[in-house]
Protein backbone atom coordinates (compact mmCIF):
# COMPACT_ATOMS: atom_id res chain seq x y z
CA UNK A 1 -167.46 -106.00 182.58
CA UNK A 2 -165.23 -108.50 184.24
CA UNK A 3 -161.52 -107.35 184.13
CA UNK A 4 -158.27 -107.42 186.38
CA UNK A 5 -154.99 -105.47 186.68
CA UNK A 6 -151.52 -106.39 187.90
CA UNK A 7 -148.04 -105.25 188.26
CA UNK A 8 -144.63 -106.67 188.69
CA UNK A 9 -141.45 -105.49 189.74
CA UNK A 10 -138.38 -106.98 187.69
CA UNK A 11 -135.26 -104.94 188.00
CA UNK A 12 -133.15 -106.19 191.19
CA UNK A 13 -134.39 -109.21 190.23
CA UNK A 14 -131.59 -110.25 187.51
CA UNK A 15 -128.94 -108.40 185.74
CA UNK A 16 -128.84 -107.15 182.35
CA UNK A 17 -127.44 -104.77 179.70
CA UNK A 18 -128.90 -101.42 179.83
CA UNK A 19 -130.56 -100.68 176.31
CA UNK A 20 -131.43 -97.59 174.34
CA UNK A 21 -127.57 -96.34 174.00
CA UNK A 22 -125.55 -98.45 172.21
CA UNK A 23 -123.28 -98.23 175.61
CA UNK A 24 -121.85 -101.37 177.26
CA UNK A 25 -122.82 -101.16 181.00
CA UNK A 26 -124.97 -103.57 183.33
CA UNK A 27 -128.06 -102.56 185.87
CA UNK A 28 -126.01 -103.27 188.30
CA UNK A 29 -123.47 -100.32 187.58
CA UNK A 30 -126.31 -98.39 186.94
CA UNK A 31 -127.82 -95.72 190.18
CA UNK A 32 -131.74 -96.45 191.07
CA UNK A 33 -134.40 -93.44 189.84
CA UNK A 34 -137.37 -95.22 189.36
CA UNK A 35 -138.77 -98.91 189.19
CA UNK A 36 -139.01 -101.32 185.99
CA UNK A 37 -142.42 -103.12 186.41
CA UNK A 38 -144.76 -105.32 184.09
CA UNK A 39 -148.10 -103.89 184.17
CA UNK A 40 -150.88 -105.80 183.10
CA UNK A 41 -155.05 -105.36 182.26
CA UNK A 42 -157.12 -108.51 181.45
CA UNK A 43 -160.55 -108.46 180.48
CA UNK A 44 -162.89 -111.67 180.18
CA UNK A 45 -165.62 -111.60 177.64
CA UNK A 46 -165.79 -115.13 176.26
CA UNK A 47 -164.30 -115.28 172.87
CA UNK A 48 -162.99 -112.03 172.91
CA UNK A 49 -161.51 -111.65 176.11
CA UNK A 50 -158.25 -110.62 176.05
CA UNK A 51 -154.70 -109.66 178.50
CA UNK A 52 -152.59 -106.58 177.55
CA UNK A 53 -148.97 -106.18 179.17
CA UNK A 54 -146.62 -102.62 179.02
CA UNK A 55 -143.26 -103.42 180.15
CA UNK A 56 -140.70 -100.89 181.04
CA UNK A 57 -138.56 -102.21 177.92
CA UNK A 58 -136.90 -100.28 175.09
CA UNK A 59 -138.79 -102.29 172.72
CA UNK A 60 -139.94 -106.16 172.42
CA UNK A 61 -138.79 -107.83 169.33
CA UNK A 62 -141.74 -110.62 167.33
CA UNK A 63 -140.19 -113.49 168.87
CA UNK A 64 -139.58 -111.98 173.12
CA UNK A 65 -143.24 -111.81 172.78
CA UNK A 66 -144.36 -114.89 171.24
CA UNK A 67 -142.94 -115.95 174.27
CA UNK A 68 -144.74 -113.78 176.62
CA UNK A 69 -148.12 -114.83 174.52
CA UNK A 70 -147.70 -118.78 174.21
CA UNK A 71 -146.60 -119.00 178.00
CA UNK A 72 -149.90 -116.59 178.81
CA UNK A 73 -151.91 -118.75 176.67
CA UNK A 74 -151.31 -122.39 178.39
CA UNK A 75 -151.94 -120.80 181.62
CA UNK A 76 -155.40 -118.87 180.75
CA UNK A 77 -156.60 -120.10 177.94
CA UNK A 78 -156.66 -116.87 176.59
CA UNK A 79 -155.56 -117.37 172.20
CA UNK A 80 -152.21 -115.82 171.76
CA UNK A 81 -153.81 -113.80 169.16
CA UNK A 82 -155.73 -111.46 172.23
CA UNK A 83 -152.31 -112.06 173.79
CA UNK A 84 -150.33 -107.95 173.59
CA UNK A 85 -147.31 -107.61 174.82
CA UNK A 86 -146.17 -103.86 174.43
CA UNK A 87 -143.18 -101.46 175.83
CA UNK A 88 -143.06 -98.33 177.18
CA UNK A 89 -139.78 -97.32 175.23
CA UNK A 90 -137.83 -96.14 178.43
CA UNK A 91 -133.80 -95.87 177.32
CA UNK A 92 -132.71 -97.25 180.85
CA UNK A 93 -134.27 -100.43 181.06
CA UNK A 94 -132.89 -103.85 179.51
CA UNK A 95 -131.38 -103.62 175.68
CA UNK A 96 -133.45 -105.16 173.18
CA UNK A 97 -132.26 -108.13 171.30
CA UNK A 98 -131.36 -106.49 168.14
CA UNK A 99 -129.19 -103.93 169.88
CA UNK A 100 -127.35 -106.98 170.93
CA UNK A 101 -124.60 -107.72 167.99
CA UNK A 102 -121.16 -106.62 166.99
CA UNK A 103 -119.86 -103.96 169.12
CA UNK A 104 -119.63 -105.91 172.58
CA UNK A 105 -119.00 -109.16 173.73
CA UNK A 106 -123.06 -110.38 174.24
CA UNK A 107 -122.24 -112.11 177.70
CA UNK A 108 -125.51 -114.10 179.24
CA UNK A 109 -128.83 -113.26 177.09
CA UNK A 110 -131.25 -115.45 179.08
CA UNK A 111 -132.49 -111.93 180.78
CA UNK A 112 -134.81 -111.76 177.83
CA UNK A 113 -136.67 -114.71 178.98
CA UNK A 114 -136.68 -113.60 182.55
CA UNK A 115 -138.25 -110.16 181.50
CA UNK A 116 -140.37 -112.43 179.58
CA UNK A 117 -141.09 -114.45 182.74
CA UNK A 118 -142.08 -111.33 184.44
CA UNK A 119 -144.51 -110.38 181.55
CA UNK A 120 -146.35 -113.23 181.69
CA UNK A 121 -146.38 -113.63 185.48
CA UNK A 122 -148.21 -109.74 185.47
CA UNK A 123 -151.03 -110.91 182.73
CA UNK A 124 -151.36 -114.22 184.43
CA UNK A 125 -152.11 -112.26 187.78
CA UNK A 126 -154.45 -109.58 186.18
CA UNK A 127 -156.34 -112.54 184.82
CA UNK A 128 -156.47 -114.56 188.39
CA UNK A 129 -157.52 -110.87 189.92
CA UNK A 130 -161.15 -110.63 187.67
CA UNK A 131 -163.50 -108.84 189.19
CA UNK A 132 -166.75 -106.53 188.03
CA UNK A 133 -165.37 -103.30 187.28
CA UNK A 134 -166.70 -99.88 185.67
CA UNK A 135 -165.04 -97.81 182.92
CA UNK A 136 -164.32 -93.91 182.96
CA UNK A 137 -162.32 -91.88 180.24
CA UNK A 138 -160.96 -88.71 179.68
CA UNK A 139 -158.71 -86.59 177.42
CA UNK A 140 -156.79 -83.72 177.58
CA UNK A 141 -154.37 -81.81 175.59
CA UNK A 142 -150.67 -80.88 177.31
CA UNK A 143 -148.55 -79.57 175.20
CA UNK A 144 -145.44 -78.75 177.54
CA UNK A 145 -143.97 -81.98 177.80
CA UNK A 146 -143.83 -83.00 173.84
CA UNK A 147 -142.05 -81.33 171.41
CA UNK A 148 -140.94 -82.35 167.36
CA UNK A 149 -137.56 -83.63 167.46
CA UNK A 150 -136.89 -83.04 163.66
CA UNK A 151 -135.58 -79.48 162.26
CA UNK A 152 -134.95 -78.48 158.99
CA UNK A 153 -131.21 -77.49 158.58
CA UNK A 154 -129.18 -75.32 156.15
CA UNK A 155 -128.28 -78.34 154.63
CA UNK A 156 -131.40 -78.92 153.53
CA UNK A 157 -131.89 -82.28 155.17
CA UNK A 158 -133.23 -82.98 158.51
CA UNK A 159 -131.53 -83.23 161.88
CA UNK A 160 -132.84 -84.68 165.41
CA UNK A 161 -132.46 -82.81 168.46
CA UNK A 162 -130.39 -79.56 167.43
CA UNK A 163 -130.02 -78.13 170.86
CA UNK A 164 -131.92 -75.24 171.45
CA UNK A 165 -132.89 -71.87 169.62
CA UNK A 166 -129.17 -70.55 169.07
CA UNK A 167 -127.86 -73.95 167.12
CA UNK A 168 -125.95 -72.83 164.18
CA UNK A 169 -127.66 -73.93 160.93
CA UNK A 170 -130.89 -74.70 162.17
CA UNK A 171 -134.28 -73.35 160.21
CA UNK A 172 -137.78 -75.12 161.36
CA UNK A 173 -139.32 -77.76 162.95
CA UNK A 174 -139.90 -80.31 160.22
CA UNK A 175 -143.39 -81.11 161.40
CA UNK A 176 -146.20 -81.32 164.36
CA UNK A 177 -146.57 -82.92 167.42
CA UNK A 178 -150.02 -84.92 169.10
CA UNK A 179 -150.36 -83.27 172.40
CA UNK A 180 -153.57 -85.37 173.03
CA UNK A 181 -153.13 -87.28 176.61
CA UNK A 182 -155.72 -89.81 176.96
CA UNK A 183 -156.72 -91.94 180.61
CA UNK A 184 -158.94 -94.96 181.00
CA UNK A 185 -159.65 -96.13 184.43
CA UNK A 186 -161.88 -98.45 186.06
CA UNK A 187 -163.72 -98.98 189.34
CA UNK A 188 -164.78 -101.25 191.95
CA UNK A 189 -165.86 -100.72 195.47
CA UNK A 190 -165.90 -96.77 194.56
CA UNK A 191 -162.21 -96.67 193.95
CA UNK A 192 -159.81 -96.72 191.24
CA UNK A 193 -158.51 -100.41 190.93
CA UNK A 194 -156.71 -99.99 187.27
CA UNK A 195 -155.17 -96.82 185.53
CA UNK A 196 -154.13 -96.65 181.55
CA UNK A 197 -152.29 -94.03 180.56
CA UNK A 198 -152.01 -93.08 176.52
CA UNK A 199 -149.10 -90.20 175.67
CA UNK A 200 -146.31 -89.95 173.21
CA UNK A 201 -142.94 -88.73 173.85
CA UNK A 202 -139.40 -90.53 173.90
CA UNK A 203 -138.60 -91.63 177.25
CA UNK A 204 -135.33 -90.57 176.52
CA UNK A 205 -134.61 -87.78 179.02
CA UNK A 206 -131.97 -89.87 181.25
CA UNK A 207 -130.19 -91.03 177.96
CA UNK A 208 -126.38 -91.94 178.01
CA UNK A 209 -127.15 -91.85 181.76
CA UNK A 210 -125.97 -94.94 184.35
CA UNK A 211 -129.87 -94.97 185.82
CA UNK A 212 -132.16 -97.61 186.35
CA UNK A 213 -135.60 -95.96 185.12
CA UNK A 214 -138.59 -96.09 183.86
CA UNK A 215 -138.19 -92.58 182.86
CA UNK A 216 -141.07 -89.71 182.50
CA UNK A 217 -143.68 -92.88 182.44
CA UNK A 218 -142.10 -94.35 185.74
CA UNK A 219 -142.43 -91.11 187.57
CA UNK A 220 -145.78 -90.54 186.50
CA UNK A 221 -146.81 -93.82 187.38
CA UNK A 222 -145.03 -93.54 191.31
CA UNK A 223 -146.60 -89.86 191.97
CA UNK A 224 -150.02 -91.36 190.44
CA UNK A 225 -149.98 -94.55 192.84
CA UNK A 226 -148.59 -91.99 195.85
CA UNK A 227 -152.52 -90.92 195.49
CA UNK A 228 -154.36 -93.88 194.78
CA UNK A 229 -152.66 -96.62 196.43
CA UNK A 230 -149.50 -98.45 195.64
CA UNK A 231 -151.39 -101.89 194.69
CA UNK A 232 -153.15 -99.92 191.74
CA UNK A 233 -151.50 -100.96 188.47
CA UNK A 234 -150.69 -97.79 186.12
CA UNK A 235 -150.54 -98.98 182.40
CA UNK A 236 -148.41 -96.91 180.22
CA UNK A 237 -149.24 -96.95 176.49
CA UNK A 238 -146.54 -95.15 174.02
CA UNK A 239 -148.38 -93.19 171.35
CA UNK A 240 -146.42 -92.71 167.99
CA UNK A 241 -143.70 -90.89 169.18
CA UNK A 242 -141.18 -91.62 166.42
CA UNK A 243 -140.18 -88.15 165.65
CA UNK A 244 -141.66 -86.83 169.35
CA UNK A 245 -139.60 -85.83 172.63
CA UNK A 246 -140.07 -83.81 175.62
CA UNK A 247 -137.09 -82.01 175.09
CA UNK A 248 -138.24 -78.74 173.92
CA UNK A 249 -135.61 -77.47 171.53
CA UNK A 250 -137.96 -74.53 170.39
CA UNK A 251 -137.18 -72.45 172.71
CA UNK A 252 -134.84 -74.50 176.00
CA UNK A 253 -133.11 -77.86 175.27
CA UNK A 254 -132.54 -78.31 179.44
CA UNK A 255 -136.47 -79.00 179.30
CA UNK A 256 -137.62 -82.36 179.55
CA UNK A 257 -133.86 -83.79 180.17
CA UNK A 258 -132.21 -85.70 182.85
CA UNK A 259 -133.75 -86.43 185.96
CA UNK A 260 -134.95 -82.81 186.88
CA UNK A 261 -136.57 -83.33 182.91
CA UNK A 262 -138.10 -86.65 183.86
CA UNK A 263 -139.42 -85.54 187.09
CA UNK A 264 -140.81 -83.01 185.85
CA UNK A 265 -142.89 -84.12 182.89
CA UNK A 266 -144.17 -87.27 184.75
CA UNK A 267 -145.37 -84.97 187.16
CA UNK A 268 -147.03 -82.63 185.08
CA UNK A 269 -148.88 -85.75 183.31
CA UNK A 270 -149.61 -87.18 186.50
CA UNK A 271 -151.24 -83.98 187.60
CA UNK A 272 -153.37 -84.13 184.17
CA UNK A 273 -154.46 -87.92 184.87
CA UNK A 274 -155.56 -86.72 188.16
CA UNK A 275 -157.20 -83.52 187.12
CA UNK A 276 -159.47 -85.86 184.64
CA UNK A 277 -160.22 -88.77 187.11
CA UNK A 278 -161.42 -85.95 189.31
CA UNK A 279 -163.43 -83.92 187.15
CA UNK A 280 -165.13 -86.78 185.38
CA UNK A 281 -168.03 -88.04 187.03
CA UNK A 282 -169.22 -90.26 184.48
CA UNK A 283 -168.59 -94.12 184.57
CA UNK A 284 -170.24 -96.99 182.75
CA UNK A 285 -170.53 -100.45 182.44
CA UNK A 286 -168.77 -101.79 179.38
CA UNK A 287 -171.51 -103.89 177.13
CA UNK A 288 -169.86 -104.87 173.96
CA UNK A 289 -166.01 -106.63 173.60
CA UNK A 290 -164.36 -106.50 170.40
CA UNK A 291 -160.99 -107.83 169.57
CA UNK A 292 -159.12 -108.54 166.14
CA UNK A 293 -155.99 -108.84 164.50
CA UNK A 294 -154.20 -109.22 161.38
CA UNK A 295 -150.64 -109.67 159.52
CA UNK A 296 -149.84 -106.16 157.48
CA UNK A 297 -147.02 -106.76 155.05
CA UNK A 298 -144.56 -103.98 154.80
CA UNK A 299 -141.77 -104.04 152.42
CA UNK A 300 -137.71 -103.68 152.76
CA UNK A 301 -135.90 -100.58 151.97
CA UNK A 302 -133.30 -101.14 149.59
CA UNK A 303 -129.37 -101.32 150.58
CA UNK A 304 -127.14 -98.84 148.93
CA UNK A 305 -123.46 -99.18 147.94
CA UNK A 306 -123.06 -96.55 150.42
CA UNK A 307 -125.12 -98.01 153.21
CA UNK A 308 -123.01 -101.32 152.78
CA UNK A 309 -119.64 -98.93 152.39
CA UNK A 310 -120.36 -96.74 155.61
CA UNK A 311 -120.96 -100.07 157.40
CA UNK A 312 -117.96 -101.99 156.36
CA UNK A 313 -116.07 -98.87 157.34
CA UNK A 314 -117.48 -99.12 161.00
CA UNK A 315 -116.97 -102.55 161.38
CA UNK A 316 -113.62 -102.14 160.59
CA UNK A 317 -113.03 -99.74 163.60
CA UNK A 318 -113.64 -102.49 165.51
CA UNK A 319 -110.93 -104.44 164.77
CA UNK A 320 -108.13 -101.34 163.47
CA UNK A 321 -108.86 -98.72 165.58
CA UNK A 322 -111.32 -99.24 168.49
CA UNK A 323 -110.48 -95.52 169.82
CA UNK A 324 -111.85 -94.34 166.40
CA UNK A 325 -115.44 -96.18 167.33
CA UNK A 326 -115.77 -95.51 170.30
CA UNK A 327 -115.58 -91.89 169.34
CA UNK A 328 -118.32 -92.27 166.74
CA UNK A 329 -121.78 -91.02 167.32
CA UNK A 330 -124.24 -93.44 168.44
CA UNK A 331 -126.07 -93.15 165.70
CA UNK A 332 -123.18 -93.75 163.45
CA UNK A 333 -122.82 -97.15 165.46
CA UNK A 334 -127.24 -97.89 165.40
CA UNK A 335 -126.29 -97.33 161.66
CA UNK A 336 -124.05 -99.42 160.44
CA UNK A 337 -125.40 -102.21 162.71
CA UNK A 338 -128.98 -101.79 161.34
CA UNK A 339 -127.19 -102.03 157.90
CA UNK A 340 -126.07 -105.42 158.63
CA UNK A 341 -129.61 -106.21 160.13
CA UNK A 342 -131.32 -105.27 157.13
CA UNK A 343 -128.85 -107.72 155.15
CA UNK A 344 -130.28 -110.43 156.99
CA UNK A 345 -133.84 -109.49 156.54
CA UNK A 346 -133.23 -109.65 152.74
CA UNK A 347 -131.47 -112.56 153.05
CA UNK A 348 -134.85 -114.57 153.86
CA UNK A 349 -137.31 -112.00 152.21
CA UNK A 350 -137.64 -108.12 150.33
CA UNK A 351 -141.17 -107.91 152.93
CA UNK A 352 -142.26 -108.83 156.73
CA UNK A 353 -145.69 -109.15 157.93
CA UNK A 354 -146.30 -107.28 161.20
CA UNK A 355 -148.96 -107.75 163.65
CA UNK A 356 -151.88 -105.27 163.81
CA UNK A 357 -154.18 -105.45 166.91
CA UNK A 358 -157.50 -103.68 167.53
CA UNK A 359 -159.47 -103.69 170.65
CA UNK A 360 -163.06 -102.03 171.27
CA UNK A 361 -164.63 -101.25 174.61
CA UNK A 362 -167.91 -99.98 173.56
CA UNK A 363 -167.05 -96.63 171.50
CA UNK A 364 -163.29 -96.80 172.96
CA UNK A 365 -161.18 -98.24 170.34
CA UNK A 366 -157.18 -99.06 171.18
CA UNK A 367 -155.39 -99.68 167.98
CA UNK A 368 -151.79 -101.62 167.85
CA UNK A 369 -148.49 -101.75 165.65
CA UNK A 370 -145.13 -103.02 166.13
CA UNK A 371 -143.20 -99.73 164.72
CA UNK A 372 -141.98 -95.75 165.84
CA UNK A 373 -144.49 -94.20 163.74
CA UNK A 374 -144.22 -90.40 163.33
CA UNK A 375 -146.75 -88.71 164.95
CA UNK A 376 -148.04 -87.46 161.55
CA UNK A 377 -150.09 -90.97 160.85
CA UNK A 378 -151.52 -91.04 164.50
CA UNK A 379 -153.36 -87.67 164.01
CA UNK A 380 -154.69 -88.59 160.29
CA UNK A 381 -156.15 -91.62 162.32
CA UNK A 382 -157.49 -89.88 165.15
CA UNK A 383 -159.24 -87.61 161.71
CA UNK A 384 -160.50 -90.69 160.19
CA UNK A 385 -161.63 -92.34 163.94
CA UNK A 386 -162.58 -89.56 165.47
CA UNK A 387 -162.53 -89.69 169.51
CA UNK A 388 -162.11 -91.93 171.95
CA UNK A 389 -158.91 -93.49 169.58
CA UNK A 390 -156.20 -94.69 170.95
CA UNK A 391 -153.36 -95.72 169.17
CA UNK A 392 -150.02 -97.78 170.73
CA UNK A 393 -147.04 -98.31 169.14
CA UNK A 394 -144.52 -100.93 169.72
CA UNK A 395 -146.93 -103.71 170.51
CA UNK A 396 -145.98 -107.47 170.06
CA UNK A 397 -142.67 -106.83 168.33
CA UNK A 398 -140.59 -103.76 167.68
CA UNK A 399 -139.64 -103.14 164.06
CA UNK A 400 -137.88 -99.53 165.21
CA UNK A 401 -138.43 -96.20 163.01
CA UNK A 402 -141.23 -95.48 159.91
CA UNK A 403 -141.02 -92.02 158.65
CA UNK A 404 -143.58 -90.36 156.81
CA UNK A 405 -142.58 -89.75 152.91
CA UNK A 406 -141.91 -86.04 153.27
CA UNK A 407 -139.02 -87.25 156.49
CA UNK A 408 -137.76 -90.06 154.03
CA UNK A 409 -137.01 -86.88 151.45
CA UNK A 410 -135.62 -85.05 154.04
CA UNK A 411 -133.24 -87.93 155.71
CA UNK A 412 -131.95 -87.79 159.08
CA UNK A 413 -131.33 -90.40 161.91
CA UNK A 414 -134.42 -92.12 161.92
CA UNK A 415 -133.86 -93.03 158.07
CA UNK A 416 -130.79 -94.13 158.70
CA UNK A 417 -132.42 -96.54 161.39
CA UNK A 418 -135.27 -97.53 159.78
CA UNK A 419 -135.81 -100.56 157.68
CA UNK A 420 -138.88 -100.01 155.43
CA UNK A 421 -139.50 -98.26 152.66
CA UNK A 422 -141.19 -94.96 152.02
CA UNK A 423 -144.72 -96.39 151.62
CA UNK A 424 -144.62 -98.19 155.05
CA UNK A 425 -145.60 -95.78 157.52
CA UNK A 426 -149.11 -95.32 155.36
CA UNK A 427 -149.77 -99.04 154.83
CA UNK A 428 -149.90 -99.49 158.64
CA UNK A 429 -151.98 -96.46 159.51
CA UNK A 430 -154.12 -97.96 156.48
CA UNK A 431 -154.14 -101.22 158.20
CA UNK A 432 -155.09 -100.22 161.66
CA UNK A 433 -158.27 -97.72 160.65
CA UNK A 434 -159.25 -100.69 158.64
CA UNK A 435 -159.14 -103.26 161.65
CA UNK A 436 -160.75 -100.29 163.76
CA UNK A 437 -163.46 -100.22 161.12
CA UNK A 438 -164.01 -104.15 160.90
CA UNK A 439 -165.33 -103.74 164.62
CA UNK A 440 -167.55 -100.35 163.87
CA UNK A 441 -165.63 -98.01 164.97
């Protein structure tokens, strides 16, 4: 199989507004932990070659990667379509675009199309880097770094991240985790000249934190080149990790948070990766290509008169009492602006069609969406797929949280951020086994 790998460095190359927070601070206010890169695979196989970039972004909206894709596909040729542009969903890396809106002054946006710029430059690269190249892959399970975010409270409604085992009020974890940590790698010359990584936890340990960072996946991916050689790209792929973290509030909130947390879960996966490319012998040529994607409509959720009251209220802060807001939760204030987000979605229609990607390397099968699925759907896929799936989340566009039915019922944060209804997070796992299917998996 003919494929190629890149990577590219972009922060200290431009300033921008740190995402994930809801806070108003630049990168350049911000102290240095780990690198933001662009990390790219390519593989040519006629009409289904294809270029896959995971940027050390919060999330990509539809539109930040059309960009990446149409400026990929003059250069290479390659259709837009085989064109993925996903994120690794660190918190300290550049805000995404809908995070952007009423509670600051926006200042100079055009560092989305510089990130953009730097996407494209990494898939261009992996393409111009082609070369005959082997395929290994391994699993494992590791259980210590994610943990369920979601527990059950006395209130009988759901609540993320209750501190640890003493909270007052707290009952159960609302549901289970995927502990499943998956590596692809391929060889050339006897050595390692590409690594992809597949894993699902927030990068959220450094949150609320002045840090540039890539978080758990940017530590994983230094200590992982430390062994291999800086000039092999490490591709990060975020699993369904809408309701997953790697703080474990079962039994010690401190784990998995700040930068003794990120250290030490990019470490531990690190040590996995390298555990598996170790132990596994085995390596093949790859003989059959398979790409496809499609458009999945998903409908709206409706507005309530107390969604649009709760809103209004916040807004209002703004302008009465701006010590008031800023004492607000965060996700009081990724509330009441995803309220008025979801007014302008209805405003041009009650549905959106999402992109669905599915890519198969022989038996391996990589599977795309655009949302934060709970991890629920990604092990009923895994079920129906069987091994060697991999599913990614927040690929070319990032349409934030989709609940299963049972966290709808039981509320919370993520509800409150999400803008689909109830039958959404089904209708893409649906969507992808079909694709998966389509090419015989």
């Amino acid at each position: 199989m003919l494929a190629g790998f890149s990577q590219v460095r972009f922060d200290g190359e431009f300033d921008f507004r740190m995402g994930g927070t809801f806070v108003n601070y630049m990168q350049s206010e911000t102290e240095f932990h780990t690198s933001l890169c662009c990390s790219a695979w390519a593989v040519s196989a006629g009409e289904n070659s294809f270029i896959w970039v995971s940027c050390d972004v919060a999330r990509f909206m539809e539109c930040d990667a059309d960009y990446v894709r149409e400026k990929v596909e003059k250069a290479t040729g390659v259709p837009r379509a085989h064109v993925l542009v996903s994120a690794t969903h660190t918190h300290t890396g550049p805000t995404a675009r809908p995070s952007i809106s009423p509670f600051f002054p926006a200042g100079d946006l055009s560092y989305f199309e510089k990130v953009g710029d730097k996407a494209a430059e990494a898939c261009i690269k992996a393409w111009e880097s082609m070369g005959e190249v082997t395929m290994s892959y391994a699993r494992c399970d590791e259980e210590k770094c994610v943990h369920n975010r979601r527990y059950l409270m006395e209130t009988g409604e759901s609540m993320m991240e209750p501190g640890g085992p003493e909270y007052p009020g707290r009952l159960m974890k609302e549901g289970p985790e995927d502990t499943e940590l998956q590596a692809v790698w391929f060889m050339r010359g006897g050595r390692p000249v590409g690594i992809i990584v597949n894993y699902q936890a927030h990068p959220s340990e450094l949150y609320a934190m002045k840090y540039t960072s890539a978080d758990y996946p940017g530590v994983m991916r230094r200590t992982l080149q430390a062994v291999y050689g800086a000039d092999v790209p490490v591709i990060f792929l975020q699993g369904c990790c809408g309701n997953l973290t790697p703080r474990d509030h079962e039994h010690d909130a401190t784990w998995g948070h700040g930068i003794d947390g990120a250290e030490r879960v990019g470490t531990i996966l690190a040590a996995d990766v390298m555990r598996m490319m170790s132990v596994t012998r085995e390596t093949s040529d790859v003989s059959s290509v398979k790409v496809k994607t499609m458009k999945q409509r998903v409908n709206l959720r409706e507005i309530s008169e107390e969604d649009l009251r709760r809103s209004n209220e916040i807004f209002e802060l703004l302008v009465t009492d701006r010590s008031a807001f800023d004492k607000l939760d965060v996700s009081e204030k990724g509330y009441a602006n995803k309220v008025r987000n979801l007014l302008k979605k209805w405003e041009i229609a009650p549905y959106e069609d999402i992109p669905i990607s599915a890519i198969m390397l022989d038996d391996l099968v990589f599977v795309t969406n655009p949302a934060e699925l709970f991890c629920e759907y990604q092990l009923d896929l895994k079920r129906q797929l069987g091994p060697k799936t991999i599913c990614v989340e927040l690929t070319n566009g990032g349409i934030c949280y989709v609940a299963t039915k049972q966290g709808y019922l039981l509320k919370g944060y993520e509800m409150k951020q999400g803008f689909y209804d109830y039958h959404a997070g089904q209708t893409i796992e649906d969507a992808m086994i079909r694709l998966a299917r389509e090419l015989g998996k």
